[in-house]
Protein backbone atom coordinates (compact mmCIF):
# COMPACT_ATOMS: atom_id res chain seq x y z
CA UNK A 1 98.61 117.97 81.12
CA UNK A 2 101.96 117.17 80.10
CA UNK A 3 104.97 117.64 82.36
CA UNK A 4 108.19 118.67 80.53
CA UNK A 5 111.44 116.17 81.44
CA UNK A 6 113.41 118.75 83.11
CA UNK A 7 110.37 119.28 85.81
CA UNK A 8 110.17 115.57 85.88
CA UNK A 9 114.02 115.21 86.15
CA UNK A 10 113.85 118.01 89.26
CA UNK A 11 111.37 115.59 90.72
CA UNK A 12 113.25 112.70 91.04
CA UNK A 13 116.31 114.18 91.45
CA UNK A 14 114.43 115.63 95.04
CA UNK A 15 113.44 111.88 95.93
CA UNK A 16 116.86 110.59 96.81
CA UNK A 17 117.63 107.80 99.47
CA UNK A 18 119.08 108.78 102.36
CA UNK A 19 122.08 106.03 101.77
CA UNK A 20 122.51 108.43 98.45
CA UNK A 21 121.98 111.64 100.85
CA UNK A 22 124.49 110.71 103.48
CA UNK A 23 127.76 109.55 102.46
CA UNK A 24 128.47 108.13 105.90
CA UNK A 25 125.83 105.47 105.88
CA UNK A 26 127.41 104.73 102.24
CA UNK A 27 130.47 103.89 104.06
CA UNK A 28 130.92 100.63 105.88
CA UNK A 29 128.27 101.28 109.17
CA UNK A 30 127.05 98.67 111.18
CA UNK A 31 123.66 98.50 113.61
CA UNK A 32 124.10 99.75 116.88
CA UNK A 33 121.12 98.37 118.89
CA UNK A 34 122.81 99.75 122.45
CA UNK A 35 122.62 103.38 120.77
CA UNK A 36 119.23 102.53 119.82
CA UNK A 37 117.61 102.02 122.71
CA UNK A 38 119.25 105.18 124.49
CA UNK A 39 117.83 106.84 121.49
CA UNK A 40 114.26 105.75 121.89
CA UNK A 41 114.32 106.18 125.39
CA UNK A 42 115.62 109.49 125.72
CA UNK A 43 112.49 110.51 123.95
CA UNK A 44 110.16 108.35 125.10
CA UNK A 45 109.43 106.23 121.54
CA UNK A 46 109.42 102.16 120.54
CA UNK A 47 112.69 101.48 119.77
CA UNK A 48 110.84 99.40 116.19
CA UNK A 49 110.76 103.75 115.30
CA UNK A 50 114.48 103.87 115.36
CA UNK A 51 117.15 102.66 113.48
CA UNK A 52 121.02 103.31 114.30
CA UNK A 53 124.30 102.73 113.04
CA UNK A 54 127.75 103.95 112.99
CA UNK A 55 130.36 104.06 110.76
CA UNK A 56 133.36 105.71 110.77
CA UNK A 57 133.41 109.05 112.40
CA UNK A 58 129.35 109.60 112.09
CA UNK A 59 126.34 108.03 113.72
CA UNK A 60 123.30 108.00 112.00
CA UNK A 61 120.01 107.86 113.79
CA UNK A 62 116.71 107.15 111.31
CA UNK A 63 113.26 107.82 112.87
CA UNK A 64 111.39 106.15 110.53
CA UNK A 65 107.92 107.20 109.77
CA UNK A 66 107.64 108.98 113.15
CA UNK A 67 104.62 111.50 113.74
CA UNK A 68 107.25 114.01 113.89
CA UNK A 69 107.60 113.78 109.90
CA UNK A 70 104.15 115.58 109.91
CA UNK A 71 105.63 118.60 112.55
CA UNK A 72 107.75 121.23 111.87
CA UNK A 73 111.51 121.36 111.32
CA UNK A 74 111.30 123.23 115.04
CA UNK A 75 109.22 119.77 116.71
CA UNK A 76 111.72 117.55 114.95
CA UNK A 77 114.94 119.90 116.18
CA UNK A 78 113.43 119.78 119.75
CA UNK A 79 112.97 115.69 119.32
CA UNK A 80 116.77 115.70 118.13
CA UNK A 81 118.35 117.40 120.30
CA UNK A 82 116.97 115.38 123.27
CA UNK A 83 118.28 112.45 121.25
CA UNK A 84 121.78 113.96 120.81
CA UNK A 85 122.06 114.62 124.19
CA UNK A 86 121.34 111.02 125.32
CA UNK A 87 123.60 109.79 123.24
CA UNK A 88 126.16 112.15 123.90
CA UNK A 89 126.24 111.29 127.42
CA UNK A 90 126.21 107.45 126.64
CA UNK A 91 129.20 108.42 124.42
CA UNK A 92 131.54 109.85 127.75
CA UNK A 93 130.47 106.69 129.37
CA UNK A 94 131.78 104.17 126.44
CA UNK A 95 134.41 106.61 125.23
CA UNK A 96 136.86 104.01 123.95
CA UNK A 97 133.98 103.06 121.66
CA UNK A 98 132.59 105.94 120.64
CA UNK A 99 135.97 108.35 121.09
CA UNK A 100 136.56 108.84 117.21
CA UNK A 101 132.42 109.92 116.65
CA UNK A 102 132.92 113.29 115.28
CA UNK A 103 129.07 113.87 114.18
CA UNK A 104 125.29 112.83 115.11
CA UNK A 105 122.98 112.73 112.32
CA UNK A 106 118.99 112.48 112.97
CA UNK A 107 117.58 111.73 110.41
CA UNK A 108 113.52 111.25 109.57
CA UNK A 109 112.34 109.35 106.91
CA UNK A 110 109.36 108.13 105.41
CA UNK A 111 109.63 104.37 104.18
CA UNK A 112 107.38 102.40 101.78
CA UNK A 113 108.38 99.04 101.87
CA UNK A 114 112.02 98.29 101.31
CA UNK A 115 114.81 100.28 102.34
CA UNK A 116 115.65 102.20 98.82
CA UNK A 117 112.10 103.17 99.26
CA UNK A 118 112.96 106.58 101.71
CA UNK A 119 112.32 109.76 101.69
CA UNK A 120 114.46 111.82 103.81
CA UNK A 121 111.78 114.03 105.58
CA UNK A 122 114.01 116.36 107.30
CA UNK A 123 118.19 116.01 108.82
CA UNK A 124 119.44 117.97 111.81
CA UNK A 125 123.17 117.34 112.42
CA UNK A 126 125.38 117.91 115.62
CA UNK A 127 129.13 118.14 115.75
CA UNK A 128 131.26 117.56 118.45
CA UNK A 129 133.45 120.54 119.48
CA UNK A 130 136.58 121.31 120.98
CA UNK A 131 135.27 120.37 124.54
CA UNK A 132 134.04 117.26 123.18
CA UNK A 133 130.59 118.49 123.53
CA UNK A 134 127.86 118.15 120.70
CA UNK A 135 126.03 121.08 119.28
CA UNK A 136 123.65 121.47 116.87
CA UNK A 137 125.20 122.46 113.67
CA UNK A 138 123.01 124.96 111.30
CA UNK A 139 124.44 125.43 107.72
């Protein structure tokens, strides 16, 4: 059977990287393996599962190719949250460090091999709000 371009063309155009996806991580970001760690621990995972960096006024935290890619958005929003929260809380602790973070982005991936290899599985975002608290933000 043969496909027509525009289906193909819809295809692709749904299997972006998440670099592409998330302007943040386009800007200048950096590892953050202290993040990390509260990140996997908060949730009870190997820290080789996570990836994290921040970059201007976002953090970006990649579960890649967790079990949770194969759940539904509801598992992964439960497994987020927990993860906002811890690092939330580390946030108040380092607040000189972390005071301009506006936004917490979880996102899971699937990779196959290299890094422009990923497939943004699902994103769940949290922004901070007037008390300085993080909440889940639903669009």
């Amino acid at each position: 059977m043969r496909r027509s371009p525009c289906r193909l063309w819809l295809g692709a155009a749904f299997v972006l990287t998440v670099a592409s996806m998330n302007p943040a991580m386009a800007q200048t970001s950096a590892p953050d393996e202290a993040m990390r760690t509260i990140a996997a621990r908060s949730v009870g995972m190997p820290e080789s599962s996570f990836e994290v960096s921040s970059g201007g006024t976002v953090i970006t935290v990649l579960r890649v190719n967790s079990t949770m890619n194969a759940t539904s958005h509801q598992g992964r929003n439960n497994e987020a949250v927990e993860i906002a929260k811890a690092l939330s809380d580390a946030f108040q602790r380092k607040a000189a460090q972390y005071e301009g973070i506006q936004s917490i982005s979880v996102d899971y991936i699937e990779r196959f091999g290299t890094q422009t290899k990923d497939i943004l599985i699902d994103r769940i975002d949290f922004r901070k709000n007037a008390a300085g608290k993080f909440e889940l933000h639903i669009t």
